[in-house]
PDB file of N, CA and C in Angstrom:
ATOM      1  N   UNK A   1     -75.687  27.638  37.547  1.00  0.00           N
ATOM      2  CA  UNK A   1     -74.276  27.431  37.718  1.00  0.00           C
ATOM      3  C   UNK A   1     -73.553  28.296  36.674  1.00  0.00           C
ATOM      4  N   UNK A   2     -72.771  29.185  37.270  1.00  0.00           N
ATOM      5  CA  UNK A   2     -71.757  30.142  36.597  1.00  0.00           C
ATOM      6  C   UNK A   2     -70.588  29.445  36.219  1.00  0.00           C
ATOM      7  N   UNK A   3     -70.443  29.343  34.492  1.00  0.00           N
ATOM      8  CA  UNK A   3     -68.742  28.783  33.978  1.00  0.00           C
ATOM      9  C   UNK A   3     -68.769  30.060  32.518  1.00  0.00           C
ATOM     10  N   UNK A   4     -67.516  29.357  32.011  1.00  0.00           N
ATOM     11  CA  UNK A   4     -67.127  30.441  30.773  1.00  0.00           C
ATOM     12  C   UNK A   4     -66.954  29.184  29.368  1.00  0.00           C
ATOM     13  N   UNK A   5     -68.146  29.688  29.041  1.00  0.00           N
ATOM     14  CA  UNK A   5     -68.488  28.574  27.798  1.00  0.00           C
ATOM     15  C   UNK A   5     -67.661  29.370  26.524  1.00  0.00           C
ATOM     16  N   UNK A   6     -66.769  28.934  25.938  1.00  0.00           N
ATOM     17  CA  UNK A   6     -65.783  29.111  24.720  1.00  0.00           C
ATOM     18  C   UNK A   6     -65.550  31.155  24.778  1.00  0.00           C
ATOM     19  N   UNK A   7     -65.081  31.476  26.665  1.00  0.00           N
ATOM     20  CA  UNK A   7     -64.749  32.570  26.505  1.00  0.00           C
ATOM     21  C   UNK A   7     -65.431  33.636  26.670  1.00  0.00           C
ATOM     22  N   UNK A   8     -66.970  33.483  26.864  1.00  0.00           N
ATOM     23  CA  UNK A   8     -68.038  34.462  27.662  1.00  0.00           C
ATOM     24  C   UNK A   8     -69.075  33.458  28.888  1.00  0.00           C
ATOM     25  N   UNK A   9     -69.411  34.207  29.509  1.00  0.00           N
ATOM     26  CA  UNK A   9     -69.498  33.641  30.627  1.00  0.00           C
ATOM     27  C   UNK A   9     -71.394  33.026  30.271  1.00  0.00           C
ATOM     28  N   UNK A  10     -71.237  32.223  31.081  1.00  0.00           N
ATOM     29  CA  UNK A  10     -72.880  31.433  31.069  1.00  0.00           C
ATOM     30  C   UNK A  10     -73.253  30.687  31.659  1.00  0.00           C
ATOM     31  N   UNK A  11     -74.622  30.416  31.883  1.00  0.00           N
ATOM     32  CA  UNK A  11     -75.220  29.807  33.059  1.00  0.00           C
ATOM     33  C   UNK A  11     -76.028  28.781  32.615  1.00  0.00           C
ATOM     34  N   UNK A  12     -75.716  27.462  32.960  1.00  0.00           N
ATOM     35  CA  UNK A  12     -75.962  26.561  33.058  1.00  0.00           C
ATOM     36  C   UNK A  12     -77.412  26.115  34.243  1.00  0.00           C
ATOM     37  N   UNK A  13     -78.171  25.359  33.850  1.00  0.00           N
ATOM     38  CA  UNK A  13     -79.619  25.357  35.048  1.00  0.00           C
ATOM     39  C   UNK A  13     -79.225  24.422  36.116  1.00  0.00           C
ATOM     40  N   UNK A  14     -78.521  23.633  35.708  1.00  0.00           N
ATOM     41  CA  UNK A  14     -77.960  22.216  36.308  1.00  0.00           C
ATOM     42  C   UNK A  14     -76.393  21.702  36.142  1.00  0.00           C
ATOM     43  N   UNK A  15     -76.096  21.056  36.844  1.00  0.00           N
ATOM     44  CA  UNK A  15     -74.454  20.276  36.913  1.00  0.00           C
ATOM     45  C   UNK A  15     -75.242  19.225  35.788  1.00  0.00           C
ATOM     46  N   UNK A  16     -73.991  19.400  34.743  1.00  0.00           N
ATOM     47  CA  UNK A  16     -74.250  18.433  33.899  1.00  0.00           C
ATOM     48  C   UNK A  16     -72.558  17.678  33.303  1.00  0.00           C
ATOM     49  N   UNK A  17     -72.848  16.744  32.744  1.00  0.00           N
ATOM     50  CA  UNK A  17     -71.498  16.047  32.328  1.00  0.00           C
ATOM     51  C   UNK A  17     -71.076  16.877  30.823  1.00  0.00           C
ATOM     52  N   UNK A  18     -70.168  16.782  30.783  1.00  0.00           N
ATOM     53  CA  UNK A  18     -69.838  17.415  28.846  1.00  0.00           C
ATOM     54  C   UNK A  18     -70.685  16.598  28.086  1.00  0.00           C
ATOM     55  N   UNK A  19     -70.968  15.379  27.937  1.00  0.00           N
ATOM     56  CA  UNK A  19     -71.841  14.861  26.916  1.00  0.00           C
ATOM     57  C   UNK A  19     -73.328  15.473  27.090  1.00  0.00           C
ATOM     58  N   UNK A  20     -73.756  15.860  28.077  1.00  0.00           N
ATOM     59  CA  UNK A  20     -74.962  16.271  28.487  1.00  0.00           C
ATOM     60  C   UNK A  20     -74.846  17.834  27.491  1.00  0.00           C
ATOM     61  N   UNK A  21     -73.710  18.266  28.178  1.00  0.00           N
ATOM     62  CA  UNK A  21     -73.440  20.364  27.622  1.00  0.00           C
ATOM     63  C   UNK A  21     -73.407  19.955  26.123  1.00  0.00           C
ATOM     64  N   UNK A  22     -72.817  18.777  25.665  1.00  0.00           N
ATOM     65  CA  UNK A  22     -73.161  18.846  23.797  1.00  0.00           C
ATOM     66  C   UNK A  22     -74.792  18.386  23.381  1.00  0.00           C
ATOM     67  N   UNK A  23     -75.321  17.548  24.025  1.00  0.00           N
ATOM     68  CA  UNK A  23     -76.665  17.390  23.500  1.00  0.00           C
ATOM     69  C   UNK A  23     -77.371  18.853  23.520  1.00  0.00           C
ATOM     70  N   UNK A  24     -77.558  19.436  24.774  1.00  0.00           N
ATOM     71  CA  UNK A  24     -77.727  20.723  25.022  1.00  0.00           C
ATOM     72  C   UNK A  24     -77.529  21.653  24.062  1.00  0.00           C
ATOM     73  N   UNK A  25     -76.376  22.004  23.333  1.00  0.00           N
ATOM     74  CA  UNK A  25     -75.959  22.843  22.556  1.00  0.00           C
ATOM     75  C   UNK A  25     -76.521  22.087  21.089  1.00  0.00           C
ATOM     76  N   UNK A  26     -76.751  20.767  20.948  1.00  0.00           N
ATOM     77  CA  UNK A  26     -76.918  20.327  19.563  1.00  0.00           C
ATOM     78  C   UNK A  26     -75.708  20.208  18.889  1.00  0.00           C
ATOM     79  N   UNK A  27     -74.658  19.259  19.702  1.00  0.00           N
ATOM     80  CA  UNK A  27     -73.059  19.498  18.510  1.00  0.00           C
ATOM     81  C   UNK A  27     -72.603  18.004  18.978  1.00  0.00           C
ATOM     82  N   UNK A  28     -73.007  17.097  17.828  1.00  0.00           N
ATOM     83  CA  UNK A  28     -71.858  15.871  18.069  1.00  0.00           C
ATOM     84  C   UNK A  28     -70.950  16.020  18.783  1.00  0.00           C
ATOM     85  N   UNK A  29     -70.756  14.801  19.621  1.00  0.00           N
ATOM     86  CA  UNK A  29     -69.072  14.519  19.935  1.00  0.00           C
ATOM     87  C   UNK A  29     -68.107  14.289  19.266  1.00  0.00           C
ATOM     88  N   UNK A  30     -68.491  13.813  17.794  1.00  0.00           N
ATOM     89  CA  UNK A  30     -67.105  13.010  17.004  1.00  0.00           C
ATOM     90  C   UNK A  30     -66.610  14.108  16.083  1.00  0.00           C
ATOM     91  N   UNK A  31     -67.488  15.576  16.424  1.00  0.00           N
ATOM     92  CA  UNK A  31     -67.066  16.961  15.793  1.00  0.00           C
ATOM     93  C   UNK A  31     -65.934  17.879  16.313  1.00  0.00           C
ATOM     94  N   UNK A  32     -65.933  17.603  17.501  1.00  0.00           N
ATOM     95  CA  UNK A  32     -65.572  18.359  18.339  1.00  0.00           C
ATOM     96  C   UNK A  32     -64.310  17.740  19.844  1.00  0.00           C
ATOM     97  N   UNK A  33     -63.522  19.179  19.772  1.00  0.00           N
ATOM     98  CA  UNK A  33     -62.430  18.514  21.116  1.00  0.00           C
ATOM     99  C   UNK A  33     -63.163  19.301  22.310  1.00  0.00           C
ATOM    100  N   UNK A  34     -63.115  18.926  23.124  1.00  0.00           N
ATOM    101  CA  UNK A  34     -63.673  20.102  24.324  1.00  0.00           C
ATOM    102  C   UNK A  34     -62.384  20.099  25.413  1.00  0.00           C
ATOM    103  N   UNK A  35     -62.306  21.473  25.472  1.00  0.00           N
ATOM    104  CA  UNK A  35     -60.890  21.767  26.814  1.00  0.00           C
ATOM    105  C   UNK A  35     -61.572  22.434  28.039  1.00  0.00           C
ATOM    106  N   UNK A  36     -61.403  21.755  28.848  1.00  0.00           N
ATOM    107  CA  UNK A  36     -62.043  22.160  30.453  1.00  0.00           C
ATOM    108  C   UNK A  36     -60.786  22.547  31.215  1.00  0.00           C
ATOM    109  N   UNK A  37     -61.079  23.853  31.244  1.00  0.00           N
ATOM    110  CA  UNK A  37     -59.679  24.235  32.399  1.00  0.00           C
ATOM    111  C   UNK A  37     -58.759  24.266  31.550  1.00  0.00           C
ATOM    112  N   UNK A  38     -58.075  24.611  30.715  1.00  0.00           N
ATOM    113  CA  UNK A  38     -56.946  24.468  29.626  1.00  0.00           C
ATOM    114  C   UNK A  38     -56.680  22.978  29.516  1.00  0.00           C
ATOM    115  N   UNK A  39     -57.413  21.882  29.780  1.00  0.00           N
ATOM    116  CA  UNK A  39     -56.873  20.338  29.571  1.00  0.00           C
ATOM    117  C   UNK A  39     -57.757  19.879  28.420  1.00  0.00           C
ATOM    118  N   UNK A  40     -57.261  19.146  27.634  1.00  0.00           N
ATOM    119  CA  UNK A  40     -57.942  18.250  26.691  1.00  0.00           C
ATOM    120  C   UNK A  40     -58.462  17.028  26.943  1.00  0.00           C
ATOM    121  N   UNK A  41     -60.377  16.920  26.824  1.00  0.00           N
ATOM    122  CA  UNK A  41     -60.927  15.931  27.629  1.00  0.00           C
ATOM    123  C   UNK A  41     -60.951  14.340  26.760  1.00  0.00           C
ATOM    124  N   UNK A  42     -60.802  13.194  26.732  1.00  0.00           N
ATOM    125  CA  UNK A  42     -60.407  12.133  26.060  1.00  0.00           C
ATOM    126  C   UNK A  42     -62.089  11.892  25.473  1.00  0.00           C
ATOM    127  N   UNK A  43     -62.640  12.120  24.243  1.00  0.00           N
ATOM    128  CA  UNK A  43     -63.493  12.185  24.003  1.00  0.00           C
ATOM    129  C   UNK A  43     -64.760  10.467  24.840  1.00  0.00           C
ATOM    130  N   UNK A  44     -63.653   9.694  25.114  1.00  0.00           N
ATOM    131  CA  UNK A  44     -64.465   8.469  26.332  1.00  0.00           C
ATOM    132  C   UNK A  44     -64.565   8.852  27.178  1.00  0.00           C
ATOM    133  N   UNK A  45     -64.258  10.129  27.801  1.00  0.00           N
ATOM    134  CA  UNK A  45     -64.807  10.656  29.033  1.00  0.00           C
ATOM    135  C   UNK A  45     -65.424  11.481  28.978  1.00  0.00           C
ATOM    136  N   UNK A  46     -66.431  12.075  28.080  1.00  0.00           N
ATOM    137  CA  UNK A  46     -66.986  12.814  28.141  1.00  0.00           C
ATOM    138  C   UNK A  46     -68.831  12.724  29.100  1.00  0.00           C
ATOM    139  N   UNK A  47     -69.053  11.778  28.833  1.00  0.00           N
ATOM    140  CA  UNK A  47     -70.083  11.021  30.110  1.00  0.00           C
ATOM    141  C   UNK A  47     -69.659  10.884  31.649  1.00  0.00           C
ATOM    142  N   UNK A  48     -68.123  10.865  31.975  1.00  0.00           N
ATOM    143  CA  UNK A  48     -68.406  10.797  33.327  1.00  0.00           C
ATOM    144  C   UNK A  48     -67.502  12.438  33.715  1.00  0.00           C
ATOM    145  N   UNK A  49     -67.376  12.881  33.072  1.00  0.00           N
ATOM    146  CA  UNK A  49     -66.764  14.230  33.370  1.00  0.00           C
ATOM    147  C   UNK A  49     -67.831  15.536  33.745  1.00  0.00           C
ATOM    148  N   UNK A  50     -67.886  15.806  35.150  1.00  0.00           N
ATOM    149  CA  UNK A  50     -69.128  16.199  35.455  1.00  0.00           C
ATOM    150  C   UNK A  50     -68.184  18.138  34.703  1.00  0.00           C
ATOM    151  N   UNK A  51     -68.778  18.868  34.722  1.00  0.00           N
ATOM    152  CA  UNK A  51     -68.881  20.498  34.625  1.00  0.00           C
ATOM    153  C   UNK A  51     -69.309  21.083  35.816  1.00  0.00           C
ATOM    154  N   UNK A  52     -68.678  21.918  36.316  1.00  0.00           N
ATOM    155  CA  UNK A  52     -68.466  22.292  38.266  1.00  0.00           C
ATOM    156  C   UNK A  52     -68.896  24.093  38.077  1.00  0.00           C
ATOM    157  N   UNK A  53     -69.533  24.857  38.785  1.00  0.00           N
ATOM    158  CA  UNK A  53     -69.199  25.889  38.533  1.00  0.00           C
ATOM    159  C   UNK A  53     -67.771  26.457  38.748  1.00  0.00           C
ATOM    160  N   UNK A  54     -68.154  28.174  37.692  1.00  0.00           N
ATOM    161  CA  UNK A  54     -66.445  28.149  37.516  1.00  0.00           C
ATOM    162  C   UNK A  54     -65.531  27.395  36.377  1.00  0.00           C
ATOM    163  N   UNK A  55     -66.020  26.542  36.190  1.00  0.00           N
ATOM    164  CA  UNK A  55     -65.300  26.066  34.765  1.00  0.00           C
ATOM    165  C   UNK A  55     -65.002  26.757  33.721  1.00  0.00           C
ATOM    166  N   UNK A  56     -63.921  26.564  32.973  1.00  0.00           N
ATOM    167  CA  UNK A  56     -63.831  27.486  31.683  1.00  0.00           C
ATOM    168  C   UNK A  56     -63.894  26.318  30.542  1.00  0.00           C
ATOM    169  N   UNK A  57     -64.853  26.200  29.406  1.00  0.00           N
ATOM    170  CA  UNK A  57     -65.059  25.256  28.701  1.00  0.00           C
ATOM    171  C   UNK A  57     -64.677  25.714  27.376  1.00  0.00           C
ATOM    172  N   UNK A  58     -64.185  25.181  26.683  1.00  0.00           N
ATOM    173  CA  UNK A  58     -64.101  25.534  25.124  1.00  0.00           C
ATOM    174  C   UNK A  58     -64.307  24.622  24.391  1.00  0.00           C
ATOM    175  N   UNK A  59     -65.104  24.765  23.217  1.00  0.00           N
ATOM    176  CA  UNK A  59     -65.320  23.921  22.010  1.00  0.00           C
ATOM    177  C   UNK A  59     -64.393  24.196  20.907  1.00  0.00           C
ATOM    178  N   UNK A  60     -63.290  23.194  20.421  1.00  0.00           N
ATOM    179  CA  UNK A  60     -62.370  22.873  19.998  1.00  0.00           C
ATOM    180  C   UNK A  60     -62.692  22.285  18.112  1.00  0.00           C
ATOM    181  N   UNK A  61     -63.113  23.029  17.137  1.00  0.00           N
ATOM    182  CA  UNK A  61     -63.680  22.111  16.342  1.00  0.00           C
ATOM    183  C   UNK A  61     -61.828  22.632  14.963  1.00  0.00           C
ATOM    184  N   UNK A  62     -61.935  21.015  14.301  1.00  0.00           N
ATOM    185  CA  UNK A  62     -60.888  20.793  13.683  1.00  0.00           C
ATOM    186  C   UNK A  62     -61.887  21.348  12.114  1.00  0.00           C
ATOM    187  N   UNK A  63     -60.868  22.211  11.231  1.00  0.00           N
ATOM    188  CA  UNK A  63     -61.408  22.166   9.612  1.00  0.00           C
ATOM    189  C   UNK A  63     -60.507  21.845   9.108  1.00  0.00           C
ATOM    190  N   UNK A  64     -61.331  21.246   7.703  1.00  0.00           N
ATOM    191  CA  UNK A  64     -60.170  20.781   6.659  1.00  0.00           C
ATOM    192  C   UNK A  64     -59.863  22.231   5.405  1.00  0.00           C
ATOM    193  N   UNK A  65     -59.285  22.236   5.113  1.00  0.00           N
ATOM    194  CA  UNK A  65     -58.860  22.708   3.840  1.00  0.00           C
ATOM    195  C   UNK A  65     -57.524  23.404   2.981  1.00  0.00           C
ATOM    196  N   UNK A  66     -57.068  24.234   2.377  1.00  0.00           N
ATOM    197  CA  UNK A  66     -56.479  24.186   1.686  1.00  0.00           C
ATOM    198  C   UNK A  66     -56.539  24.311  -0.040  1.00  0.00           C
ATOM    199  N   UNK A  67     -55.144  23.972  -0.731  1.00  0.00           N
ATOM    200  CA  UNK A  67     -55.722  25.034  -2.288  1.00  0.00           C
ATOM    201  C   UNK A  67     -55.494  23.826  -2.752  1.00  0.00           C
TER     202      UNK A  67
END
């Protein structure tokens, strides 16, 4: 399955849910925002939110800092 994972394109073996695409990648959920399609996904939906080909996915991660 053809989508655009954070802006280059990639292939996925299987339809999987976003919680599935983070185990996969190795990246907590409570790290990270994920935007499917330019929308922001409610991190409680990340289990039933399937990934379709064609999707454009981005990993959204917040830093702290400052002087």
């Amino acid at each position: 399955m053809n989508v655009i994972l954070n802006g280059k394109k990639s292939v996925l073996e299987k339809t999987m849910s976003i919680l599935e695409l983070l185990k996969l990648k190795k990246i907590k959920p409570e790290v990270v925002t994920i935007e499917l399609n330019d929308s922001i996904i409610d991190k409680k939906k990340f289990k039933a939110t399937s990934i379709k080909e064609g999707d454009r996915i981005e990993f959204v991660y917040f830093m702290g800092g400052g002087c």
